[in-house]
Protein backbone atom coordinates (compact mmCIF):
# COMPACT_ATOMS: atom_id res chain seq x y z
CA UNK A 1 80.63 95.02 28.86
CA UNK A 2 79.00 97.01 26.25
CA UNK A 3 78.32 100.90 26.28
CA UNK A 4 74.93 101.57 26.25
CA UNK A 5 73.04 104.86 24.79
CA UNK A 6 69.76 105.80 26.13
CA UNK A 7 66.80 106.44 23.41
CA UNK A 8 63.95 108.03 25.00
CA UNK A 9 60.26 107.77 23.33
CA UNK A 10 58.59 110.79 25.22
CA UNK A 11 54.76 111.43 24.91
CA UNK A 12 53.82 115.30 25.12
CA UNK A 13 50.27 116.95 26.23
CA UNK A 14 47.76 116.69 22.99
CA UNK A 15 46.89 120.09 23.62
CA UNK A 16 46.63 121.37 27.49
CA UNK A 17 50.35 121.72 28.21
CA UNK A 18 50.09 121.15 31.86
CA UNK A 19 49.52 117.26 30.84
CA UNK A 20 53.11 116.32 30.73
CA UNK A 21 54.67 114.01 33.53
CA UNK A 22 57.69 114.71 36.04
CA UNK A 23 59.46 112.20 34.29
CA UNK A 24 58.76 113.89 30.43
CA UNK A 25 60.23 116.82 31.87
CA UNK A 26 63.00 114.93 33.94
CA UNK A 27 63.94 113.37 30.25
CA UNK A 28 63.83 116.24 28.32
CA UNK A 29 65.87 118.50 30.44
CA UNK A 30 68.71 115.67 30.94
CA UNK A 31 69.35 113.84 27.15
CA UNK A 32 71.52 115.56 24.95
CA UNK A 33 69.03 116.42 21.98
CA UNK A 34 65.56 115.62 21.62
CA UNK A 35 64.34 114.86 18.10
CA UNK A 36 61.18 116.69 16.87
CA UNK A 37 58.48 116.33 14.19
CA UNK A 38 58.84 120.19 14.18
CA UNK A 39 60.98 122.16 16.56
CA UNK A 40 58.60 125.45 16.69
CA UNK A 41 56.12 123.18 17.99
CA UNK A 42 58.10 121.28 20.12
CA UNK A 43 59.78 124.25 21.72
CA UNK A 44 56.65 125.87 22.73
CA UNK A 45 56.65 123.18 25.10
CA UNK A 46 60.43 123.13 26.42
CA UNK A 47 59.75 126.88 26.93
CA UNK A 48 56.99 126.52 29.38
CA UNK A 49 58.78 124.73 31.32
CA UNK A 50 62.31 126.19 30.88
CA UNK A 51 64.25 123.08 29.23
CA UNK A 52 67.34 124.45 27.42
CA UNK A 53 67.91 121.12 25.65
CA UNK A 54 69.21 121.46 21.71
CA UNK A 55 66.69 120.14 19.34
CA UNK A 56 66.38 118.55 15.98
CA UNK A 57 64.14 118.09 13.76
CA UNK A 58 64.05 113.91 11.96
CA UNK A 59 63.79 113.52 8.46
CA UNK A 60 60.55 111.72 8.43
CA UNK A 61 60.52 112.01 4.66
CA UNK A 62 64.10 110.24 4.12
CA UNK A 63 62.71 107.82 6.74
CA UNK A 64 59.71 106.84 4.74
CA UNK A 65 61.72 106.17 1.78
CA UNK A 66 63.03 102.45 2.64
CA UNK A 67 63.82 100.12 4.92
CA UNK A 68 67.14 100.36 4.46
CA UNK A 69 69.17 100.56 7.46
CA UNK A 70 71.66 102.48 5.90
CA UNK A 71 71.82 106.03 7.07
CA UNK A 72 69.75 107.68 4.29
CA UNK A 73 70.51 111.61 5.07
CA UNK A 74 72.85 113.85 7.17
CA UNK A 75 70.17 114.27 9.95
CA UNK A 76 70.05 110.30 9.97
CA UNK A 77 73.43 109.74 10.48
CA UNK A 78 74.27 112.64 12.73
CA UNK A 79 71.47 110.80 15.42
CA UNK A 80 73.15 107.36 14.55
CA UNK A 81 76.50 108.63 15.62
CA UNK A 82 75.16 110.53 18.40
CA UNK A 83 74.08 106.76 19.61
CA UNK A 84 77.72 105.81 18.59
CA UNK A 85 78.75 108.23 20.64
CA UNK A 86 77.37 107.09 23.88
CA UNK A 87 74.87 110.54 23.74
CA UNK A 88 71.25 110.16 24.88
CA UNK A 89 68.38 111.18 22.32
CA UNK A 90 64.35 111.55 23.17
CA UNK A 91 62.33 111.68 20.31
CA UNK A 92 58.97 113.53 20.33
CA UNK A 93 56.20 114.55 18.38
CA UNK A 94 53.99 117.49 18.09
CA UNK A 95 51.25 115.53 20.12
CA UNK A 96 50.90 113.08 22.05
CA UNK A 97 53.06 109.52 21.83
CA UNK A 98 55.68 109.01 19.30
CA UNK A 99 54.96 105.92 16.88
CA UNK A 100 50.74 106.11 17.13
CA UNK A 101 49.99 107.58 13.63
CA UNK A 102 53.60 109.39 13.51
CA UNK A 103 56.66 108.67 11.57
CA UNK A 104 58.75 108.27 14.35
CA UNK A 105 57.91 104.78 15.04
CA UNK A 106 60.08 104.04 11.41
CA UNK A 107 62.84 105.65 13.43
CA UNK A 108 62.16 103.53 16.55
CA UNK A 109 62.47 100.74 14.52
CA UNK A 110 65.86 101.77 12.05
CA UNK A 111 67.52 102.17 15.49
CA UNK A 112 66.52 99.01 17.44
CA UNK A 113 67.25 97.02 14.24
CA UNK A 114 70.68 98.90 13.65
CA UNK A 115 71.91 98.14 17.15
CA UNK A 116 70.66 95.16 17.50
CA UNK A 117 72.02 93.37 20.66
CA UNK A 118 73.31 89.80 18.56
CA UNK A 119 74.91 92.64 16.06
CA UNK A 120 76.40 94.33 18.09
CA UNK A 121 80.62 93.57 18.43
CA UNK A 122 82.02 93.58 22.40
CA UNK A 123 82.93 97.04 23.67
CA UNK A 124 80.89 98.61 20.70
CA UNK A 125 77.90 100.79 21.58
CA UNK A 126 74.36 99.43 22.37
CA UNK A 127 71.09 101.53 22.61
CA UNK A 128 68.34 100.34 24.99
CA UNK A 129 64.98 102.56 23.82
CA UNK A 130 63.17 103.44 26.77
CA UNK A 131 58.79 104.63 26.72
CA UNK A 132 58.11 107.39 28.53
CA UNK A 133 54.09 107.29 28.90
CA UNK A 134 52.12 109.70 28.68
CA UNK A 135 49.19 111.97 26.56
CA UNK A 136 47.48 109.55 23.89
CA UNK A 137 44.28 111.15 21.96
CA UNK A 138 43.22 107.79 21.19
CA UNK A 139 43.26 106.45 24.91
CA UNK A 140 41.65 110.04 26.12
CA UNK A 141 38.82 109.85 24.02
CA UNK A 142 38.55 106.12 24.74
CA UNK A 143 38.25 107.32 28.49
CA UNK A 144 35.77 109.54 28.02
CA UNK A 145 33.28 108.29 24.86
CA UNK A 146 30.86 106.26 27.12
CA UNK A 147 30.88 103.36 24.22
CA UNK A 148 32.39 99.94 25.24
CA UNK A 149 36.05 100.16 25.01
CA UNK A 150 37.20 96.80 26.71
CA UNK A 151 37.85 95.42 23.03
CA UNK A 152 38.82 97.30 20.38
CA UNK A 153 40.44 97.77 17.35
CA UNK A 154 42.83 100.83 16.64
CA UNK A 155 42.57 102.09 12.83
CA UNK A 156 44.86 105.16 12.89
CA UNK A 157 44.16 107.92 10.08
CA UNK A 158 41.91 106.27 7.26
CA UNK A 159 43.40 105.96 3.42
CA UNK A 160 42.57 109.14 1.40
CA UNK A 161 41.38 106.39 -1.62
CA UNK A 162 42.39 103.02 -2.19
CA UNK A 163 40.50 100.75 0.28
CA UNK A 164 38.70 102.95 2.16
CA UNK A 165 35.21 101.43 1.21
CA UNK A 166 36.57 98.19 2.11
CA UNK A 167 37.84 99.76 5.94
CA UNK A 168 34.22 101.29 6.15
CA UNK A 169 32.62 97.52 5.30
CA UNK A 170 35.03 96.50 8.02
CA UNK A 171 34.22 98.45 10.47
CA UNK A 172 30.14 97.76 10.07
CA UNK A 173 30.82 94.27 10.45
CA UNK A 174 33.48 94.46 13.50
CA UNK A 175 31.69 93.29 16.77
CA UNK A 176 34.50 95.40 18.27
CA UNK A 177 34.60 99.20 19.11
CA UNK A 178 36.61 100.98 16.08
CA UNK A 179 38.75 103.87 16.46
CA UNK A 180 40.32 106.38 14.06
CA UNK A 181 41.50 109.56 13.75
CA UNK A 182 40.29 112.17 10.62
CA UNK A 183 41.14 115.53 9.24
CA UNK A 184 38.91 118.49 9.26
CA UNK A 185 38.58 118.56 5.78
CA UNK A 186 37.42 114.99 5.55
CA UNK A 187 35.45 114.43 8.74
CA UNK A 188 31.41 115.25 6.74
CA UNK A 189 32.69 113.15 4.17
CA UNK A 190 33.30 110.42 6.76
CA UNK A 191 30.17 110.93 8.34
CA UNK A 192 28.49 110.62 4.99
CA UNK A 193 30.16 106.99 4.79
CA UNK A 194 29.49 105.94 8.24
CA UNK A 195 26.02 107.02 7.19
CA UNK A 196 25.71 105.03 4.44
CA UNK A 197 27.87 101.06 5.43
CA UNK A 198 26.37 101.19 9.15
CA UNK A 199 23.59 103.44 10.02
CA UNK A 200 22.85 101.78 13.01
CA UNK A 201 25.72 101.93 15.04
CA UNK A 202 26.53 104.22 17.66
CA UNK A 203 29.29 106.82 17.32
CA UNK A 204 31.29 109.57 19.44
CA UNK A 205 33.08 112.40 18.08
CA UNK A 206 35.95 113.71 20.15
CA UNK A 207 37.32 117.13 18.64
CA UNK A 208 40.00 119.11 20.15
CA UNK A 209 40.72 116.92 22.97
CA UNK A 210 42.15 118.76 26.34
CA UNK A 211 41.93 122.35 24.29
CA UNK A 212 39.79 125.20 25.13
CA UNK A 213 36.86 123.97 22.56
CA UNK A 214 36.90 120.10 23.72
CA UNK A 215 33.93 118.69 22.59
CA UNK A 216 32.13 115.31 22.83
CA UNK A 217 29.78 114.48 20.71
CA UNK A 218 27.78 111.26 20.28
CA UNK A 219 24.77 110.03 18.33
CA UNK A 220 24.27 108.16 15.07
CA UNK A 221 25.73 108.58 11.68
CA UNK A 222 22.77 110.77 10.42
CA UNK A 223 22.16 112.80 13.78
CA UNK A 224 26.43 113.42 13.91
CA UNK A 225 26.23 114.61 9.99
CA UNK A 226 23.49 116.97 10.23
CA UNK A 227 25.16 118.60 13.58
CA UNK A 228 28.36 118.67 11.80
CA UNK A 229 26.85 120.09 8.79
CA UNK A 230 24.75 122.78 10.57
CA UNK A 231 27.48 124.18 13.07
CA UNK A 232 30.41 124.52 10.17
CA UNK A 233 32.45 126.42 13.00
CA UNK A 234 32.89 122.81 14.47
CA UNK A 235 34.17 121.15 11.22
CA UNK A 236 37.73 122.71 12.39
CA UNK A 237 40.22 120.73 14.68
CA UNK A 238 41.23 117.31 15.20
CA UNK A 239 39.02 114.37 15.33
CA UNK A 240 39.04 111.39 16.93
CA UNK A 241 36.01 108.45 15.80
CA UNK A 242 35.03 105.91 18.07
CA UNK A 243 32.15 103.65 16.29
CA UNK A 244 30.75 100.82 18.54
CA UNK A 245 27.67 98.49 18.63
């Protein structure tokens, strides 16, 4: 019978830290290292609620590079030994689920290709990766927009450039609610395109979702770009865009 590692994908509060579950906080306390985005984020969180777990931040970067399943740094092959090793890892990022607009999914996926269960010799050591649900901004502002969310169509952060017109055609022909998330520095800009491929569809703005300054804002293109514009205090935070019919 094989050994088997434990590879926990924990989702952490999006902003109001008391949205973590028991389990989250069962997890984190128990595996042997949890794997950050960044650890002074991270242990802002393991602080409140006293976890003394040693943490670690991934080399997203090195992760990026390939898909090589060669260990490509000394970070990535101290966590695939750890797994070797029979240890138990949770990954996290700063926000919300790992692998929704995060590297960490192109970990997720090195490690369930690496130990693969038809590659993997008897007696040698297996990982099963395990979800622990939780905080998503996407579902939260979903939840809470007031647009029809039954169908629709997840775009995660929009390209800086190249094909971004095309997305924004896209999305003014989709008979389907769209959702993305945007930047403060790019969200009039947005606004402007919205404005310009599909005036006549409805939108909601969620900024700063389950933080002191949560806001929800809803309206068209034009109405959302001229509040936007007018109130430049709100420009700052993140962004969620829900654009329906």
């Amino acid at each position: 019978m094989n050994n088997t590692s434990k590879f926990f994908v924990v989702a952490t509060p999006i902003g109001n830290l008391k949205d973590i579950t028991l389990r989250a906080i069962e997890t984190l306390k128990n595996v042997d290292l949890i794997l950050c985005e960044d650890t002074r984020q991270t242990k802002k969180l393991l602080q409140e609620y006293s976890i003394n777990t040693m943490t670690m931040s991934y080399p997203s970067d090195d992760l990026a590079r390939g898909p090589s399943l060669t260990p490509q740094s000394g970070k990535i092959e101290k966590i695939f030994a750890l797994l070797k090793e029979g240890k138990n890892l949770a990954l996290v990022t700063d926000a919300g689920t790992p692998g929704i607009s995060d590297p960490g999914v192109l970990l997720v996926s090195k490690i369930k290709e690496y130990f693969k269960e038809d590659k993997v010799e008897p007696c040698q050591q297996s990982v099963q990766v395990i979800p622990i649900p939780g905080p998503s901004a996407l579902i939260t502002a979903l939840s809470a927009s007031g647009l029809p969310i039954h169908d629709f169509t997840f775009l995660g952060f929009l390209p800086h450039k190249k094909g971004r017109e095309t997305l924004f055609k896209e999305i003014t022909e989709s008979e389907r609610t769209m959702v993305f998330y945007e930047s403060p520095h790019r969200i009039l800009k947005t606004l402007e395109s919205l404005q310009k491929f599909c005036p006549g569809k409805k939108i909601c703005i969620a900024r700063e979702l389950t933080k002191i300054f949560e806001e929800f804002k809803s309206g068209s293109a034009e109405e959302l770009l001229n509040y936007f514009t007018e109130n430049t205090v709100k420009q700052k935070g993140e962004f969620t865009v829900i654009v329906s019919f």
